[in-house]
Structures are given as structure tokens and as C-alpha cells.
Protein backbone atom coordinates (compact mmCIF):
# COMPACT_ATOMS: atom_id res chain seq x y z
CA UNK A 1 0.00 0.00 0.00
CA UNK A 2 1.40 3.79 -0.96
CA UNK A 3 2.45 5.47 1.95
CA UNK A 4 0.09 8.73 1.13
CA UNK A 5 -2.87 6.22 1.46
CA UNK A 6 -1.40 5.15 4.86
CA UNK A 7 -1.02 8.44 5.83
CA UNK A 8 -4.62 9.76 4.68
CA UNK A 9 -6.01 6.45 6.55
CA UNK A 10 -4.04 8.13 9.53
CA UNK A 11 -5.26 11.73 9.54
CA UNK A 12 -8.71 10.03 9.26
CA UNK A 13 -8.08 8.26 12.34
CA UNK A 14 -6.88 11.26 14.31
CA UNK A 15 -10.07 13.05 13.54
CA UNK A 16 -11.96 10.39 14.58
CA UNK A 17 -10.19 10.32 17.55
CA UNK A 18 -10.59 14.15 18.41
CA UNK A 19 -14.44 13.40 17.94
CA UNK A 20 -14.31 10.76 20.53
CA UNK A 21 -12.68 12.90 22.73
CA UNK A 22 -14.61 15.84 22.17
CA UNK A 23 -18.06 13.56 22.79
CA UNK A 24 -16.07 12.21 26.23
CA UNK A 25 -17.56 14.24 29.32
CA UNK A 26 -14.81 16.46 30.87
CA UNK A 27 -15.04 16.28 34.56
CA UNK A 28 -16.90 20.09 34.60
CA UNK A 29 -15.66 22.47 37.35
CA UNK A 30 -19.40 21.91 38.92
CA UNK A 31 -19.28 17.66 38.39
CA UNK A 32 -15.86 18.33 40.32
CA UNK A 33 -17.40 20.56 43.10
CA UNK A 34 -19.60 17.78 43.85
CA UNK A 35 -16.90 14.84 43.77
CA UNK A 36 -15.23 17.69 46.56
CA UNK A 37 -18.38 18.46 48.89
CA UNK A 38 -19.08 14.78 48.72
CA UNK A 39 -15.46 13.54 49.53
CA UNK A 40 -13.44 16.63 50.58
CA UNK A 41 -10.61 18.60 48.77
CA UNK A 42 -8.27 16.36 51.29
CA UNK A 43 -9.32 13.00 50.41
CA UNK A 44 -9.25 13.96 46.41
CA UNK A 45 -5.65 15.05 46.93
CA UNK A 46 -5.20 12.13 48.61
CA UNK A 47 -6.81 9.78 45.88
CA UNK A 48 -4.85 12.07 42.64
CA UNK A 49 -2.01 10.72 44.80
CA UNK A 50 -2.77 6.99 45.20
CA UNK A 51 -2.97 6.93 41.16
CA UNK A 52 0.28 7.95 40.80
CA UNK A 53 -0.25 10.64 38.31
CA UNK A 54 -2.24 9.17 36.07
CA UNK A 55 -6.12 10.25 35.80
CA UNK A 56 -8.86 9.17 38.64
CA UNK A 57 -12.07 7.21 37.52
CA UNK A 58 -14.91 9.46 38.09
CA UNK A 59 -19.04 7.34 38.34
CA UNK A 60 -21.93 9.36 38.53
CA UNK A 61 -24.91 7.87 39.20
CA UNK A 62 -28.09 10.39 39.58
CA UNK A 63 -26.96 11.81 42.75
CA UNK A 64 -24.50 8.82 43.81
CA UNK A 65 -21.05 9.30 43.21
CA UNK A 66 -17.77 6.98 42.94
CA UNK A 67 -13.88 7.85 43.17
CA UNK A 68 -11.98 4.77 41.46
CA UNK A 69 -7.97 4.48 40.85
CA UNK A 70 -7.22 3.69 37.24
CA UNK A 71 -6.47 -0.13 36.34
CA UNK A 72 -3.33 -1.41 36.47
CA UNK A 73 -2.43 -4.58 34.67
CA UNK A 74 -2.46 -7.06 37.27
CA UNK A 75 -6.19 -5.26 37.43
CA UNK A 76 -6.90 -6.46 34.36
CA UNK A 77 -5.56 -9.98 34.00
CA UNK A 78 -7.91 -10.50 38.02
CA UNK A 79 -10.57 -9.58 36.12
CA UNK A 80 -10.30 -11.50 33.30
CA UNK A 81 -9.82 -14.44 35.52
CA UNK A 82 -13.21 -13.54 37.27
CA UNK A 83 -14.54 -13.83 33.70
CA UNK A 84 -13.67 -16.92 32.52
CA UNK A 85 -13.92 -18.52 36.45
CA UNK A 86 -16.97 -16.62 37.73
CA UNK A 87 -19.22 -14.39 34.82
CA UNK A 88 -18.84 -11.27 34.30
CA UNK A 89 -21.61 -10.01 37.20
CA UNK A 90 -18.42 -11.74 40.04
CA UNK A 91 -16.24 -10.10 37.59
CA UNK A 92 -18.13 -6.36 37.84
CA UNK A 93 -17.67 -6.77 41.85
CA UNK A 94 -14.12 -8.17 41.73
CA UNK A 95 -12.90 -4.82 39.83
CA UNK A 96 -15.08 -2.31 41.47
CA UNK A 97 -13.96 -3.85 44.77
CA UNK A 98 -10.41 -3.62 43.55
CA UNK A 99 -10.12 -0.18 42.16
CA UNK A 100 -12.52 1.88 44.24
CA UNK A 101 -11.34 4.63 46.51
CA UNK A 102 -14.54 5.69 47.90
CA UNK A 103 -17.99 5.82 46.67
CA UNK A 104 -21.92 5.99 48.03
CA UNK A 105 -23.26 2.59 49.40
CA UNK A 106 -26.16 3.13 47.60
CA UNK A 107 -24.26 2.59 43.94
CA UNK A 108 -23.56 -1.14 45.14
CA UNK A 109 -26.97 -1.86 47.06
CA UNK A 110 -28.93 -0.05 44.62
CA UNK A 111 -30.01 -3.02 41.34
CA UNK A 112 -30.60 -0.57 39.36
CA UNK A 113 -27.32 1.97 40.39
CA UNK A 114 -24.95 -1.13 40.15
CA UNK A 115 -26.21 -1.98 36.90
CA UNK A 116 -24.68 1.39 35.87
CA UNK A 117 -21.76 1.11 37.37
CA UNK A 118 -21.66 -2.24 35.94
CA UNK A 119 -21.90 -0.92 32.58
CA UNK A 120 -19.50 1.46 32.78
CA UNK A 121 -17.07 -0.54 34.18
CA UNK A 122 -17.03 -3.21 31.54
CA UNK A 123 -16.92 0.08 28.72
CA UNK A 124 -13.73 1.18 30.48
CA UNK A 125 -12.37 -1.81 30.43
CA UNK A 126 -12.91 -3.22 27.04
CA UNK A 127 -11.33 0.33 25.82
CA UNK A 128 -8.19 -0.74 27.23
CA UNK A 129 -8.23 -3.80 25.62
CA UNK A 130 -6.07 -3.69 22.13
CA UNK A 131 -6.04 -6.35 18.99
CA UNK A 132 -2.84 -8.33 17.86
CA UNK A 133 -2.62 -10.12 14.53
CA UNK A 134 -0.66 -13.21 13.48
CA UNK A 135 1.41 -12.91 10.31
């Protein structure tokens, strides 16, 4: 293939990816405010810190919030243990049990709460996945 079609299939991609970004909530200076009231400007310092510079997991839930650390790889291969041993509902709790900081009770007791947690738990995880080809 010509290396101008690579590169067009690559600009392509880039603006793609700008859209996804742009279509990504930002964590708003008033979604933040809440995450602080709830939690305390302490105790998010204190999580920015456990993550080791990289960027906090932020759930929102109607009115029920959740602080979680970002996955680390040894994150990810637990889970996907839980998967294959356990279904992916064990799997949900096994990850939200490992990565949370702090969160409302009511996001795990709550069916209907979890289920959204749940949901966006397994779409922040399957974005981290990648694809490998054999040649």
C-alpha cells in the first residue's frame, strides 16, 4: 500500500479520535465541586495521589457518586480471571472492589445503580483492551 494512502487512513483516524474525545464528558468544574463536597478537597488530593499521576475514575450515578484508581495490569488480567472462572456479574464486583477509593453505598446496594456502574465498568475496560494479529 502507498504510503500517502497510509497516511490519509491516519489523519482520518486522528479526527476520529478528536471526535471521541470531544463527545467524552470532561469532569466540569461543577461535576468536580460535587466529587469535593461529597469527599473533601483532602481525600481527592489524597486519591490524585494513590494513582500515581495518572487520571482518577470518576461514576456518577443520579446523585451517587464513585472515586476509582485507574487499572493497572495485574487489574486487568484479576478480572479476566473472574470472567472466565466466575461471569462477568463476580467479575463487575471483583474490579469495582479492587479499584474503588470511595464511593456511596447506595451505587452497590442499589439493582438498578450497580447496573450502571456495571456498565460502565465493563466500557472502560474493554477500551483498554487492544487487537494483535498473526502474520
Amino acid at each position: 500500500m502507498s504510503h500517502s494512502k497510509i497516511k490519509d487512513a491516519i489523519a482520518l483516524r486522528s479526527k476520529k479520535e478528536v471526535k471521541k474525545e470531544e463527545s467524552t464528558p470532561n469532569l466540569t468544574a461543577d461535576v468536580k465541586a460535587l466529587f469535593v463536597k461529597r469527599f473533601s478537597q483532602a481525600k481527592m488530593d489524597e486519591f490524585a495521589q494513590q494513582a500515581n499521576g495518572r487520571q482518577l475514575i470518576y461514576i456518577k450515578v443520579d446523585e451517587s457518586l464513585a472515586v476509582l484508581r485507574p487499572p493497572t495490569a495485574e487489574d486487568l488480567g484479576g478480572y479476566m480471571m473472574q470472567i472466565a472462572e466466575n461471569g462477568m456479574g463476580k467479575a463487575a464486583a471483583y474490579i469495582f472492589n479492587e479499584l474503588v477509593l470511595d464511593c456511596d453505598l447506595d451505587l452497590i446496594n442499589d439493582e438498578d445503580k450497580w447496573l450502571s456502574v456495571f456498565l460502565k465498568l465493563s466500557s472502560l475496560l474493554e477500551g483498554k483492551k487492544g487487537e494483535f494479529f498473526r502474520g
